[in-house]
Protein backbone atom coordinates (compact mmCIF):
# COMPACT_ATOMS: atom_id res chain seq x y z
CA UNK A 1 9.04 93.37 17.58
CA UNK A 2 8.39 91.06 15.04
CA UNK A 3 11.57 91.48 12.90
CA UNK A 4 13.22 90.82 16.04
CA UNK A 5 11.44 87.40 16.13
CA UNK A 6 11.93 86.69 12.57
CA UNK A 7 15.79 87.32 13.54
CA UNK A 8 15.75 84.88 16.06
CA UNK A 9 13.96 82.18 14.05
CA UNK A 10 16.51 82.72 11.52
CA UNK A 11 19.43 80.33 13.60
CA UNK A 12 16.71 78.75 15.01
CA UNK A 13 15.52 77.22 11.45
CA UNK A 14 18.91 76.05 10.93
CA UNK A 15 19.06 74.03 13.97
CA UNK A 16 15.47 72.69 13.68
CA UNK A 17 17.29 71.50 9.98
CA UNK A 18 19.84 69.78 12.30
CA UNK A 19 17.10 67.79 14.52
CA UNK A 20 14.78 66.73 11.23
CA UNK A 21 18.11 65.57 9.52
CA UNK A 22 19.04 63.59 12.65
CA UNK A 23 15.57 61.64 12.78
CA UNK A 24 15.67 60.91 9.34
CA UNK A 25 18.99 59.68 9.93
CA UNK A 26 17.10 57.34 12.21
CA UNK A 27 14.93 56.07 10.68
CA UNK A 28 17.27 55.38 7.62
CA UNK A 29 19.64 53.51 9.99
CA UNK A 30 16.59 51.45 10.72
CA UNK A 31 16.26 50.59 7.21
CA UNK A 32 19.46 49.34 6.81
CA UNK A 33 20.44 52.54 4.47
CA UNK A 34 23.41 53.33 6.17
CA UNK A 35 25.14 55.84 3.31
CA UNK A 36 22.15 58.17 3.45
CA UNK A 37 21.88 58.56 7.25
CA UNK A 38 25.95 59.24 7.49
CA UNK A 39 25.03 61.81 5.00
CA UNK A 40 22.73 63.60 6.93
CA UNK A 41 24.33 63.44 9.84
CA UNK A 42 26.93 65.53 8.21
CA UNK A 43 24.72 68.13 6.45
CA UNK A 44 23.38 68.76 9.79
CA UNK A 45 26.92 69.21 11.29
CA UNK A 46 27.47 71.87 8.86
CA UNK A 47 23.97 73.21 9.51
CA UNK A 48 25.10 73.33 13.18
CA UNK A 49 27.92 75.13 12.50
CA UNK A 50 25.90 77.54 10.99
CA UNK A 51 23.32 78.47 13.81
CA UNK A 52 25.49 79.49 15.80
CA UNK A 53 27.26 82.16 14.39
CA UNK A 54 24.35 83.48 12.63
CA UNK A 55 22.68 84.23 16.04
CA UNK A 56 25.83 86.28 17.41
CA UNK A 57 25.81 88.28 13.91
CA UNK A 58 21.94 88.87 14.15
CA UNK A 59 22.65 90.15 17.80
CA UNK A 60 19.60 87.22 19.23
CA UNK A 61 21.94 84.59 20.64
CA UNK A 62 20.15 83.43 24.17
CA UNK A 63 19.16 80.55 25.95
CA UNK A 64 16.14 79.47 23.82
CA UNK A 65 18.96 78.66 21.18
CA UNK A 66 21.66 77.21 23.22
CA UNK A 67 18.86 75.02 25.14
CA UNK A 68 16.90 74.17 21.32
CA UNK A 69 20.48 73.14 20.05
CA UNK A 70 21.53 70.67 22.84
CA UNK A 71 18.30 69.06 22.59
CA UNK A 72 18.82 68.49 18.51
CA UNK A 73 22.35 67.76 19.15
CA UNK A 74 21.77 64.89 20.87
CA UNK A 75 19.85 63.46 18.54
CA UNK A 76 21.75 64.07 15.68
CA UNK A 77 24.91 63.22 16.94
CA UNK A 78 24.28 61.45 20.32
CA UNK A 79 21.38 58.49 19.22
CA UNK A 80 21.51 58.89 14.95
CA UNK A 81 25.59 57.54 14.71
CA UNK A 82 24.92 55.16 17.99
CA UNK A 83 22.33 53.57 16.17
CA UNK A 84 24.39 53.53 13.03
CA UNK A 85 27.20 51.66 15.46
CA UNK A 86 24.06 49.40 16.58
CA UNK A 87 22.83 47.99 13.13
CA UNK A 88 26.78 47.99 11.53
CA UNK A 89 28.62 46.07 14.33
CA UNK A 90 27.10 45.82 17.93
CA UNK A 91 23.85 44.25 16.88
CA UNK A 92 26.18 40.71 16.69
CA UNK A 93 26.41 41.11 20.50
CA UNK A 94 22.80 40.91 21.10
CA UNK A 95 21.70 42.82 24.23
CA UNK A 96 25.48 43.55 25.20
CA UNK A 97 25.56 45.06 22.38
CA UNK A 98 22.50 47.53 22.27
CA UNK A 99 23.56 48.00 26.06
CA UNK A 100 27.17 49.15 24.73
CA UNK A 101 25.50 50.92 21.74
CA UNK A 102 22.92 53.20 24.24
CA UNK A 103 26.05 54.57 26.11
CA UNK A 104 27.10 56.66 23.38
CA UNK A 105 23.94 59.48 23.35
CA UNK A 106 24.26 59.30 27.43
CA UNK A 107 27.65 60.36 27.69
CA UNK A 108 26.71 63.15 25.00
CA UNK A 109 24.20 64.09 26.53
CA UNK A 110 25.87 64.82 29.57
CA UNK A 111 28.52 66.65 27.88
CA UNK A 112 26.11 68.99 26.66
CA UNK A 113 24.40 69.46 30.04
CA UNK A 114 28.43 70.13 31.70
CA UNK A 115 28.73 72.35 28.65
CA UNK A 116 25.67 74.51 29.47
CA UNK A 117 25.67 74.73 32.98
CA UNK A 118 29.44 75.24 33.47
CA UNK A 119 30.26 78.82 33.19
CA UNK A 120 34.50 77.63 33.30
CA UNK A 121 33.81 74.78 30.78
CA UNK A 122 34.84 76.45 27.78
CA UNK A 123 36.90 79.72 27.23
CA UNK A 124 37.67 82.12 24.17
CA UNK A 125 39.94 79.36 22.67
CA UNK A 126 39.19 75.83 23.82
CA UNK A 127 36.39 73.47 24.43
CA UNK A 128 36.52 71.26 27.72
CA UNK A 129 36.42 67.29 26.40
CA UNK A 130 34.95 66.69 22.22
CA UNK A 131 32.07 68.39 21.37
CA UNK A 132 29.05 65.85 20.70
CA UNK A 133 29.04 67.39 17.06
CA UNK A 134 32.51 66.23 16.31
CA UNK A 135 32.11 62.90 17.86
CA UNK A 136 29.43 61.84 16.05
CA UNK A 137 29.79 62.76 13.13
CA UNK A 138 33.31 60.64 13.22
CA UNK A 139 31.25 58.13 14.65
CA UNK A 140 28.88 58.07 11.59
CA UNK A 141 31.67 58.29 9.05
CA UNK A 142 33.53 55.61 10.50
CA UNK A 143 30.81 52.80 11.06
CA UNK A 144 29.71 53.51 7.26
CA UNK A 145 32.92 52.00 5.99
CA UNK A 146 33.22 49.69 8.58
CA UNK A 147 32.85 47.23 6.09
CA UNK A 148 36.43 47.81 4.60
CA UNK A 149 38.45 48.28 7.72
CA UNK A 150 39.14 46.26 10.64
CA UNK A 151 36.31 45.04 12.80
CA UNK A 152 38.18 46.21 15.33
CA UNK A 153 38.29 50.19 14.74
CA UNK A 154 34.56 50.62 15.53
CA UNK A 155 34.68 49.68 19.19
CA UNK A 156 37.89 51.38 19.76
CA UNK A 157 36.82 54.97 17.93
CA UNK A 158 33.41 54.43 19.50
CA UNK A 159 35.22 53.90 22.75
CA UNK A 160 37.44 56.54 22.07
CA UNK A 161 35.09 59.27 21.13
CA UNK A 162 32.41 58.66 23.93
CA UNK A 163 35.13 58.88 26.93
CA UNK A 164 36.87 62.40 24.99
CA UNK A 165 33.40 63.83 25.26
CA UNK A 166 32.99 63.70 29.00
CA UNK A 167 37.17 63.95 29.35
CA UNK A 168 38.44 67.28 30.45
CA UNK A 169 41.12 67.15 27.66
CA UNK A 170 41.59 70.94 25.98
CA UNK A 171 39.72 70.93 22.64
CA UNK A 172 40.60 74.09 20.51
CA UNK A 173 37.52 76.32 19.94
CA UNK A 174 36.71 78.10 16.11
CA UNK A 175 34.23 80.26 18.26
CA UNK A 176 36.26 83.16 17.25
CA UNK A 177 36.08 82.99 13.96
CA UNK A 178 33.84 85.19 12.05
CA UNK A 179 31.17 83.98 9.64
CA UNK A 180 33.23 83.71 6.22
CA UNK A 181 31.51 85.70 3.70
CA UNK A 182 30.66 82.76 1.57
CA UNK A 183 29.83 80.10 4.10
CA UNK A 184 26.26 80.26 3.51
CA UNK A 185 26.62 79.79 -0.14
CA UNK A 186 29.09 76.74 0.45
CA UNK A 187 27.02 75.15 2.43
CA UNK A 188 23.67 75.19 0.84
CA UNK A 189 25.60 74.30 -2.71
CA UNK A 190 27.26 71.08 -1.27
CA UNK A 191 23.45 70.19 0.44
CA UNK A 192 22.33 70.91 -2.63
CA UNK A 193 24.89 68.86 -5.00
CA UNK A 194 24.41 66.29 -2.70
CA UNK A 195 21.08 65.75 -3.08
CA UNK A 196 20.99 65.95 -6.79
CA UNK A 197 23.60 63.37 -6.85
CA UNK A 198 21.64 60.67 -5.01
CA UNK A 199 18.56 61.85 -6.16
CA UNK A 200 19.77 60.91 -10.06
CA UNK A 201 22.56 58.04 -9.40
CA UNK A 202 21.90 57.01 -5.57
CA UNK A 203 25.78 56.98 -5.08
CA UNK A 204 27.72 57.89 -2.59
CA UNK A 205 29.04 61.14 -3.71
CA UNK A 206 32.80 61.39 -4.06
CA UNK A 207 33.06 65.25 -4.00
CA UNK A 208 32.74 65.22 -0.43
CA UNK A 209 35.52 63.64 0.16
CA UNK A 210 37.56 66.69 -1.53
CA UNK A 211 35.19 69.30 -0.95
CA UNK A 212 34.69 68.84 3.01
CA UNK A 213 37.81 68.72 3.48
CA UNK A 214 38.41 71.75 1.82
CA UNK A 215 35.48 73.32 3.40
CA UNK A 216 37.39 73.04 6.90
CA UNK A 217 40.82 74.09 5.52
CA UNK A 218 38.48 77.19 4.88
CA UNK A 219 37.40 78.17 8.61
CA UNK A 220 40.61 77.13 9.97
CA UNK A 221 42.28 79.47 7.64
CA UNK A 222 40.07 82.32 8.76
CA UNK A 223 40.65 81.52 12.55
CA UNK A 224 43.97 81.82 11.78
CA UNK A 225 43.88 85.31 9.60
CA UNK A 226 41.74 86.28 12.67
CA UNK A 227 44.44 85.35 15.13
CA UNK A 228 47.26 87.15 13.25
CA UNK A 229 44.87 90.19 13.30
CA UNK A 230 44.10 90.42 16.61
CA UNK A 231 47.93 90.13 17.51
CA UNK A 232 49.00 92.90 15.45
């Protein structure tokens, strides 16, 4: 019985790393330190990626999970990047503009709620609309160099990305893939890099830039070696 429940708090530790990375994300947006909440709003979109897919290998994926991971999702990636759009661009607006700025977590959050309750919303290969994950953490990338691009690209992405989440546009899903062998150790090395990094210079780091990218070549590569091997 109890390795059982230390098997389910496994995933369940990852995504309670998600939710504590999104409210520090808040209050960090708050502060005006807009760098360090984009960061961890993407650590915890790899930690989310994560949780998961550790659950299905353990064999203790249920609804505790899927219910404990919509709730952290929307804070991480529904209120953290809309208050990171808030304090970089709609806060000129005034009220209009925290009005504008609140309807980014709502529409997440009732993506989520469609996600969970619809049995036809997603299949073995596609999502139905964005995931909240991917939205904001585009959201939170893009409003953190808002600085150096037009003024204009923050309404229309956050535009953009709060209407695909509650869209019912085909999304391709990497719920097929298996756990790569050396996720886990990617991961926690680029959290870990990342933190010595600001901890020492308190720079942006720059090796994200080549080693996300990377780090998604890497699943999509082993979605498609899974593909080929299924079809054969």
């Amino acid at each position: 019985m109890w390795k059982e429940r230390i098997r389910s708090w496994v995933p369940n530790s990852f995504t309670f790393g998600n939710l504590f990375c999104g409210v520090i994300a808040i209050v960090y947006a708050a502060r005006g330190d807009f760098s360090n909440a984009t960061l961890l709003i993407i650590i915890a979109m790899m930690l989310d990626s994560l949780d998961g897919r550790l659950a299905r290998m353990l064999g203790v994926a249920g609804d505790f999970g899927k219910e404990l991971d919509s709730l952290a999702d929307v804070v991480t990636f529904g209120v953290a990047p809309a208050l990171l759009a808030y304090y970089t661009f709609f806060i000129d607006y005034g009220n209009y503009g925290l009005f504008f700025a609140a309807l980014f977590p709502l529409f997440g959050a009732y993506r989520l709620a469609r996600f969970n309750l619809s049995a036809t919303n997603v299949t073995a290969s596609y999502f139905s609309g964005v995931p909240i994950t991917a939205a904001g953490g585009l959201l939170a990338v893009v409003t953190t160099f808002g600085d150096r691009v037009s003024e204009l690209l923050t309404p229309i992405f956050f535009t953009g990305l709060a209407l695909l989440m509650v869209s019912r546009v085909r999304i391709p899903s990497f719920k097929e893939v298996p756990l790569p062998r050396h996720s886990f150790i990617i991961t926690v090395s680029l959290v870990y890099l990342t933190y010595m990094i600001f901890a020492r210079w308190k720079e942006w780091p720059s090796f994200w830039f080549i080693a996300v990218p990377f780090y998604i070549l890497f699943i999509a590569f082993s979605f498609v070696k899974k593909r080929k091997s299924m079809a054969n």
